[in-house]
Protein backbone atom coordinates (compact mmCIF):
# COMPACT_ATOMS: atom_id res chain seq x y z
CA UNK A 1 35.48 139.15 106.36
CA UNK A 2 35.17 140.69 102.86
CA UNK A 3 37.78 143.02 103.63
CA UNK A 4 40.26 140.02 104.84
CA UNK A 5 39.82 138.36 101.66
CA UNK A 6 40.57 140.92 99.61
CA UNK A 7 44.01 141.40 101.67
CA UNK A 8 45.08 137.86 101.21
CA UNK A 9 44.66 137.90 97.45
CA UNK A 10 46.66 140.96 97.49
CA UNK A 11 49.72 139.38 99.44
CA UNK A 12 49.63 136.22 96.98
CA UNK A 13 49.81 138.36 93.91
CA UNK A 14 52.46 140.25 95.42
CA UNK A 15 54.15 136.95 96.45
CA UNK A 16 53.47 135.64 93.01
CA UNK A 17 54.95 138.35 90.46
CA UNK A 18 58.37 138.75 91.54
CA UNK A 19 58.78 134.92 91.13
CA UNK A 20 56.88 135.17 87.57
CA UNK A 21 59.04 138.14 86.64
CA UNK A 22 62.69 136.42 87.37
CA UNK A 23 61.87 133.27 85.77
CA UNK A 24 64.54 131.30 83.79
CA UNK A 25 63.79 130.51 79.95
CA UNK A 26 65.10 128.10 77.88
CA UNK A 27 68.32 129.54 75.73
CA UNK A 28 68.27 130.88 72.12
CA UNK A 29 71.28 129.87 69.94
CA UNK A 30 72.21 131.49 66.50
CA UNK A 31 74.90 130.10 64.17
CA UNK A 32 76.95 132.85 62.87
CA UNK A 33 79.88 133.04 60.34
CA UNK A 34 83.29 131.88 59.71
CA UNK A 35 86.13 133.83 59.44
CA UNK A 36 89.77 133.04 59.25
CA UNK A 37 89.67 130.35 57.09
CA UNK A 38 92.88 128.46 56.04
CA UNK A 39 93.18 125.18 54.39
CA UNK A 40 93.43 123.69 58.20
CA UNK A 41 91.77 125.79 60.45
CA UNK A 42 88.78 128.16 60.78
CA UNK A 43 87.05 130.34 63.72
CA UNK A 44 83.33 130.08 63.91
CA UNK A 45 81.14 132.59 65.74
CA UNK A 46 77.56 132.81 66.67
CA UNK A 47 75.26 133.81 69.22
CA UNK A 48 73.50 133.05 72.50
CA UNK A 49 70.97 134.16 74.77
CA UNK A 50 71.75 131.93 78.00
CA UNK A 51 67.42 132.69 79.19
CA UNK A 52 68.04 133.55 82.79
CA UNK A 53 69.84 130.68 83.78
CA UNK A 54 73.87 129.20 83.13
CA UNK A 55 74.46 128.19 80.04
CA UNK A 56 76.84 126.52 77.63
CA UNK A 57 77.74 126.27 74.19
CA UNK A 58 80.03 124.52 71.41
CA UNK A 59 80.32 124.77 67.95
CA UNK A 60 79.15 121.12 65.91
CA UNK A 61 81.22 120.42 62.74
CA UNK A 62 82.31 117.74 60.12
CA UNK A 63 82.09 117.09 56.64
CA UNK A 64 78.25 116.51 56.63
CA UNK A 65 75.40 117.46 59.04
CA UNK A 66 75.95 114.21 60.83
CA UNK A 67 78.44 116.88 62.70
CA UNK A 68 81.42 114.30 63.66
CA UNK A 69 83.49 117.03 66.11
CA UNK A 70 82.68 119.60 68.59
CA UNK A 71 84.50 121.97 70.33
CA UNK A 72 85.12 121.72 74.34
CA UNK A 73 81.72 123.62 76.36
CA UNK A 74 82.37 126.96 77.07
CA UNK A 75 80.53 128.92 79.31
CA UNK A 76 77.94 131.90 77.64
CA UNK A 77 76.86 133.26 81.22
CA UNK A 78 73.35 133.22 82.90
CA UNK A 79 71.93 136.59 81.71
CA UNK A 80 68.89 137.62 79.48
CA UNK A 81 70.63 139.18 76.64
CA UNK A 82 72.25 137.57 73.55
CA UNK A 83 76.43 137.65 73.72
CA UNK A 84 78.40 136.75 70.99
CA UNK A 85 81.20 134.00 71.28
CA UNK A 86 83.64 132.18 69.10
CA UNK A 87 85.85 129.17 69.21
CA UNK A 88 88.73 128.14 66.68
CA UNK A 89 88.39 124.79 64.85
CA UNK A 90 91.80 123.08 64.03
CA UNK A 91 93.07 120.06 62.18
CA UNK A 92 90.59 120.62 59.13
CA UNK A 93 90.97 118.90 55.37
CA UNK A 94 92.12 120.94 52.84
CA UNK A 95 89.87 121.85 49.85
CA UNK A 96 86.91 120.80 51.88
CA UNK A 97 83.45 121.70 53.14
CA UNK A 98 82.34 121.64 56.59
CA UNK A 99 78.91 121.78 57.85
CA UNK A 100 78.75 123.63 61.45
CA UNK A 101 76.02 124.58 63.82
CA UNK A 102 76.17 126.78 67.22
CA UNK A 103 74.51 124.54 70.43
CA UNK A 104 73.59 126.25 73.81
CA UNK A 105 73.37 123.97 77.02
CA UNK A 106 71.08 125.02 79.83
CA UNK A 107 67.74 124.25 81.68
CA UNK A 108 67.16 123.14 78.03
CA UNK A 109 68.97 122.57 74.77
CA UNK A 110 69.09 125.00 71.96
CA UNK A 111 70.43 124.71 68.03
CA UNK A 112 71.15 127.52 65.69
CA UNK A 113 70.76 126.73 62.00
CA UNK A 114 73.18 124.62 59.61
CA UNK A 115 75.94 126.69 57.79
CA UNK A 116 78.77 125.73 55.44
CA UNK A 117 82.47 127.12 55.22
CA UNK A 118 85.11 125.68 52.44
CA UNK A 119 88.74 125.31 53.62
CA UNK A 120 91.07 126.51 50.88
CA UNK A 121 93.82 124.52 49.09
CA UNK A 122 97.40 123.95 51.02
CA UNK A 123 99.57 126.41 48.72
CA UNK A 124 102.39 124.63 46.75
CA UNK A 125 105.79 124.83 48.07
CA UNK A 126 108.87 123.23 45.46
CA UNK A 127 111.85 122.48 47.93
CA UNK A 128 115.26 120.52 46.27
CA UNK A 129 118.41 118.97 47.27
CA UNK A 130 121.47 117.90 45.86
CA UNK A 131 123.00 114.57 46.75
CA UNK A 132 125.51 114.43 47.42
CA UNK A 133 126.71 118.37 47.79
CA UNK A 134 129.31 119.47 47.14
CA UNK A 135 129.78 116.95 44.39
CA UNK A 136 133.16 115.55 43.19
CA UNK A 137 134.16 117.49 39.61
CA UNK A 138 132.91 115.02 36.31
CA UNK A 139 130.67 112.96 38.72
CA UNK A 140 126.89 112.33 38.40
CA UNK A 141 124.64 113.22 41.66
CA UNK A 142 120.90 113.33 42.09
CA UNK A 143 118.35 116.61 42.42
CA UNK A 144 115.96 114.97 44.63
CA UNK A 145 112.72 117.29 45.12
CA UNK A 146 109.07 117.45 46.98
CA UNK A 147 106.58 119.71 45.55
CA UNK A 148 104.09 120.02 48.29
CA UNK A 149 100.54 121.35 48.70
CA UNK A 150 97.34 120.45 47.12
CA UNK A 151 96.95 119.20 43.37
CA UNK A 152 101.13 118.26 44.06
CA UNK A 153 100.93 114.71 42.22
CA UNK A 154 101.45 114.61 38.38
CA UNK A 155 102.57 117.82 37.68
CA UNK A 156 105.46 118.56 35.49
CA UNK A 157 108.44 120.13 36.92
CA UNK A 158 112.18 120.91 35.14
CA UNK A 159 115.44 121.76 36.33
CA UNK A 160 117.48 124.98 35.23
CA UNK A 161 121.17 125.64 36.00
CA UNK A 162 122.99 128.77 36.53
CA UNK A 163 126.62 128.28 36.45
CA UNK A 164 129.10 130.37 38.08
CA UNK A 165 129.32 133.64 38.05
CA UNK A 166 125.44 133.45 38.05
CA UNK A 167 125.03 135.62 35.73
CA UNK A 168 124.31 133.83 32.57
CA UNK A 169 120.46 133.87 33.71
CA UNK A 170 118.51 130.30 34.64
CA UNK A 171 118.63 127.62 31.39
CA UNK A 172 116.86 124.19 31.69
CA UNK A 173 119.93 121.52 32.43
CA UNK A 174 117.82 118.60 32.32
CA UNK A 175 114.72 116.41 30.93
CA UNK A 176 111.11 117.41 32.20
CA UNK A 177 110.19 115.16 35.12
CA UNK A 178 106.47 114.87 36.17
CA UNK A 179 105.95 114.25 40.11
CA UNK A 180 104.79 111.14 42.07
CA UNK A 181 101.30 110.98 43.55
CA UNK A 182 103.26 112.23 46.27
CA UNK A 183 104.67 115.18 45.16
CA UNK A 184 108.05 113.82 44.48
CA UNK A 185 110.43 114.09 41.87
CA UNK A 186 114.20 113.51 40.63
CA UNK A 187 116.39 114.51 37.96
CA UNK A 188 120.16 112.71 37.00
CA UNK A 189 122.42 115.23 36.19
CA UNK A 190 125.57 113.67 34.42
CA UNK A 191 128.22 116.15 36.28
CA UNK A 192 128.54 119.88 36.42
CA UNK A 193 132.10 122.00 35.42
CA UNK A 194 131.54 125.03 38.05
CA UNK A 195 129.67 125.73 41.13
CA UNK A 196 126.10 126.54 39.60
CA UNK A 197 122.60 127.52 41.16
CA UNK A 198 120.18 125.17 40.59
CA UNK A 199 116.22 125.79 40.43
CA UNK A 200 113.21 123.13 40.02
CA UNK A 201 109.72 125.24 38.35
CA UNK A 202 106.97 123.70 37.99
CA UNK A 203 104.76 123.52 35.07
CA UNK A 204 101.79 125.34 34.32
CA UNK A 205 99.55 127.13 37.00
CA UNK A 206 99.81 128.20 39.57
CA UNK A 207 103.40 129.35 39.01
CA UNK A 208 105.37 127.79 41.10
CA UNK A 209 109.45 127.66 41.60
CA UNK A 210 111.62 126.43 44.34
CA UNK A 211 114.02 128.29 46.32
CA UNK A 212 117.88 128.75 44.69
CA UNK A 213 120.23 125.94 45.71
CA UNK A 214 124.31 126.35 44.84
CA UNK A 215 125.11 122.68 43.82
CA UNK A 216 129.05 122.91 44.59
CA UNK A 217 131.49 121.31 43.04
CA UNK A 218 134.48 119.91 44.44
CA UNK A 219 137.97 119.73 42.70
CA UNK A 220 138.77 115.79 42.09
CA UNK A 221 141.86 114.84 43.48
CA UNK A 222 143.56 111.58 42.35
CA UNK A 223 146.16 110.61 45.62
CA UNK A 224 149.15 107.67 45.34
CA UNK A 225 151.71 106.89 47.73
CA UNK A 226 155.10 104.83 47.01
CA UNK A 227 157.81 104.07 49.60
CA UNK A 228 161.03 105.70 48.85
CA UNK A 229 164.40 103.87 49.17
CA UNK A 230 165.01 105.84 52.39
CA UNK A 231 163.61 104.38 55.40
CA UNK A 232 160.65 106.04 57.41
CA UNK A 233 160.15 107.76 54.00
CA UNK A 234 157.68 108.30 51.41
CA UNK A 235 156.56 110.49 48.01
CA UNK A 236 152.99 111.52 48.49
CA UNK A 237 151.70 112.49 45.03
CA UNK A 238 148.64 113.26 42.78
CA UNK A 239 146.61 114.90 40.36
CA UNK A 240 144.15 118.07 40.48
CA UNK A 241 141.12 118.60 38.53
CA UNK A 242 140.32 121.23 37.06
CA UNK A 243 144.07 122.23 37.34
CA UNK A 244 143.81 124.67 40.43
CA UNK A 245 147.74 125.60 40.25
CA UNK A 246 149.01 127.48 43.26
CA UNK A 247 146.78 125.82 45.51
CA UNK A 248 148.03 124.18 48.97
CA UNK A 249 147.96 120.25 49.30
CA UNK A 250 147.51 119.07 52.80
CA UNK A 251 148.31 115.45 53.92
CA UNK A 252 146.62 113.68 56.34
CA UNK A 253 146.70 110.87 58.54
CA UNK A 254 143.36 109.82 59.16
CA UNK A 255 142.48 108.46 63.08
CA UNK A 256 138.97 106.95 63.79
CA UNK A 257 136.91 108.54 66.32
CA UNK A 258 139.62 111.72 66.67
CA UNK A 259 140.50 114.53 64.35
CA UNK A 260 143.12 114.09 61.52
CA UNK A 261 146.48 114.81 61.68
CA UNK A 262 148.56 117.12 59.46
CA UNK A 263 151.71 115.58 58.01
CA UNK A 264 152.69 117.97 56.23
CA UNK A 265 151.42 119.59 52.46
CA UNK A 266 152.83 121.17 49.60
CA UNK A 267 151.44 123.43 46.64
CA UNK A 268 149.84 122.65 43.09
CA UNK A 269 151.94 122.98 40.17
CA UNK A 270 151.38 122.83 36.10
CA UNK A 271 150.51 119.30 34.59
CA UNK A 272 148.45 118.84 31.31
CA UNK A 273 146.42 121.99 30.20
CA UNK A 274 143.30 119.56 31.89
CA UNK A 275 144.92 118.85 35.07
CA UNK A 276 147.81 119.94 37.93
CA UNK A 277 149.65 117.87 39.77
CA UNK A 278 151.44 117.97 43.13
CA UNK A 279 154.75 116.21 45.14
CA UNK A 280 156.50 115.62 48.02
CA UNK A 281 158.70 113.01 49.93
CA UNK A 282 157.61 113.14 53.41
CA UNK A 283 158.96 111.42 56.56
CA UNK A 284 155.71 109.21 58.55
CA UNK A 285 156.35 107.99 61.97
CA UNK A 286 152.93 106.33 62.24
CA UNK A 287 151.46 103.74 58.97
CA UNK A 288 147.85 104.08 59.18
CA UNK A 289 145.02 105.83 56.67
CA UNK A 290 146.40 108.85 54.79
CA UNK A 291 144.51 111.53 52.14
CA UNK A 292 145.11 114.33 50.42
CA UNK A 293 143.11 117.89 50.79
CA UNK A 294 143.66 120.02 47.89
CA UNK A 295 142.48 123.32 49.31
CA UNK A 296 141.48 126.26 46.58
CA UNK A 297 140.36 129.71 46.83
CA UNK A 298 138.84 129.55 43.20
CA UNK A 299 135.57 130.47 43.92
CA UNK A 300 133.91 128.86 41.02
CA UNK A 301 134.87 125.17 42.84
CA UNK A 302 134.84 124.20 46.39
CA UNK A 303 138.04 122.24 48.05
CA UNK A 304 138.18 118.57 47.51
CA UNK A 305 139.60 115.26 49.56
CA UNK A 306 141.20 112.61 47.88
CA UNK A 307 140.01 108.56 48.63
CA UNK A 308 141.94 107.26 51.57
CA UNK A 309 145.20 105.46 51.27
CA UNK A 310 146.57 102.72 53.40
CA UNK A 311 150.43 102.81 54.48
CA UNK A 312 151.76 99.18 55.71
């Protein structure tokens, strides 16, 4: 009898420690760093030691420890040993300071500590337009402009011109403007001679200057049309300016919805030392819309259309 209880103690220790030896703990969770920071996005990293048993984890964030996000559960495994994981957080403020913590999911819950990571500022960006482009030679138009990024609104901006050949160097063309709240901005230029490259800066720092935009300019064409005393026929005539002499005048008859149709052209000639001038009698089987397209190859102006005219 002595003996036989000594056996069955022995068999219910034995039974007893491998049970004991595999058993699952509760998880261990460590909040690590951020890295790849941007002004919208971040990847967080940390730590986890799953206990034995399968385990989960996110990644709490938001602007204050109340933690507002979290990132989908990802799995961390069921083993014994800590493995490090990561997730990327998206669709962050700008200039701002989040508040993040590392949570592991299994037979239990655990919470690394609280850490902090600071978003940096959106970089500024100037981008400009001309409207309308090309513009009509002696005519006003608008540089409309958005200076983007953080700190955009109320800062001063001006305008510098570079006429052709572009190589007189950038020289401010207009009043300083100072930007909306949101980042916009306009400047009124009177009218410009020659094609010219145009370029917005932006006051103080950081430095900060938009990308070169060639503001064309279009010759102006002045187009009239008189019946002659011949039937069928009529003198198509006008003025150039500046006075592009030797270049080809087209004349078109304009059809909605379809392309225009050539009647015929002729070539610039000598006016007044300010403009050229142009003629021809021309034979029209169809009345309708008609312009003139005065078509250079000066390259300090762009080709230029005359207003439509009506033939009865």
């Amino acid at each position: 009898m002595p003996g036989g209880g000594l056996l069955a103690t022995a068999l219910v220790c034995c039974a007893l420690s491998p049970a004991g030896a595999n058993a699952a703990s509760a998880p261990s969770a460590s909040t690590g760093g951020a890295s790849n920071v941007t002004f919208s996005s971040a990847v967080l990293h940390g730590s986890v030691n799953p206990g034995g048993a399968a385990t989960n984890f996110a990644f709490q964030y938001g602007t204050s420890r109340r933690y507002e996000f979290q990132t989908p559960l990802a799995a961390a495994g069921s083993g014994t040993t800590s493995v490090k994981v990561s997730e990327a957080v998206k669709g962050l403020r700008p200039n701002t300071t989040y508040h993040y913590r590392l949570v592991a999911f299994g037979i239990a819950t655990a919470t690394g500590r609280d850490r902090t990571f600071k978003t940096s500022k959106v970089p500024l960006s100037l981008a400009i337009a001309g409207v309308p482009n090309p513009v009509t030679f002696g005519a006003a138009f608008l540089l409309e402009g958005t200076l983007s990024g953080t700190g955009a609104g109320g800062r001063a901006v001006v305008l510098k011109a570079n006429p052709f050949p572009y190589t007189g160097g950038f020289k401010p063309l207009a009043n300083r403007q100072v930007t909306s709240p949101t980042g916009t901005f306009s400047f009124f230029v009177p009218g410009l001679a020659l094609n010219t490259q145009l370029r917005v800066f932006a006051v103080g720092k950081p430095a900060i200057s938009s990308p070169v935009l060639v503001e064309s300019v279009a010759v102006r064409v002045a187009f009239h049309i008189r019946h002659t005393r011949r039937r069928g026929y009529v003198r198509m005539s006008g003025t150039v300016a500046p006075a592009e002499v030797g270049s080809l005048v087209g004349f078109q008859r304009l059809k909605p919805g379809h392309h225009s149709v050539n009647e015929g052209g002729t070539a610039v000639v000598p006016g007044t030392p300010t403009v050229a001038r142009f003629s021809r009698v021309i034979h029209i089987r169809h009345h309708g819309l008609f312009r003139a397209l005065v078509k250079t190859s000066d390259p300090s102006h762009v080709s230029g259309y005359s207003a439509p005219v009506l033939v009865r």
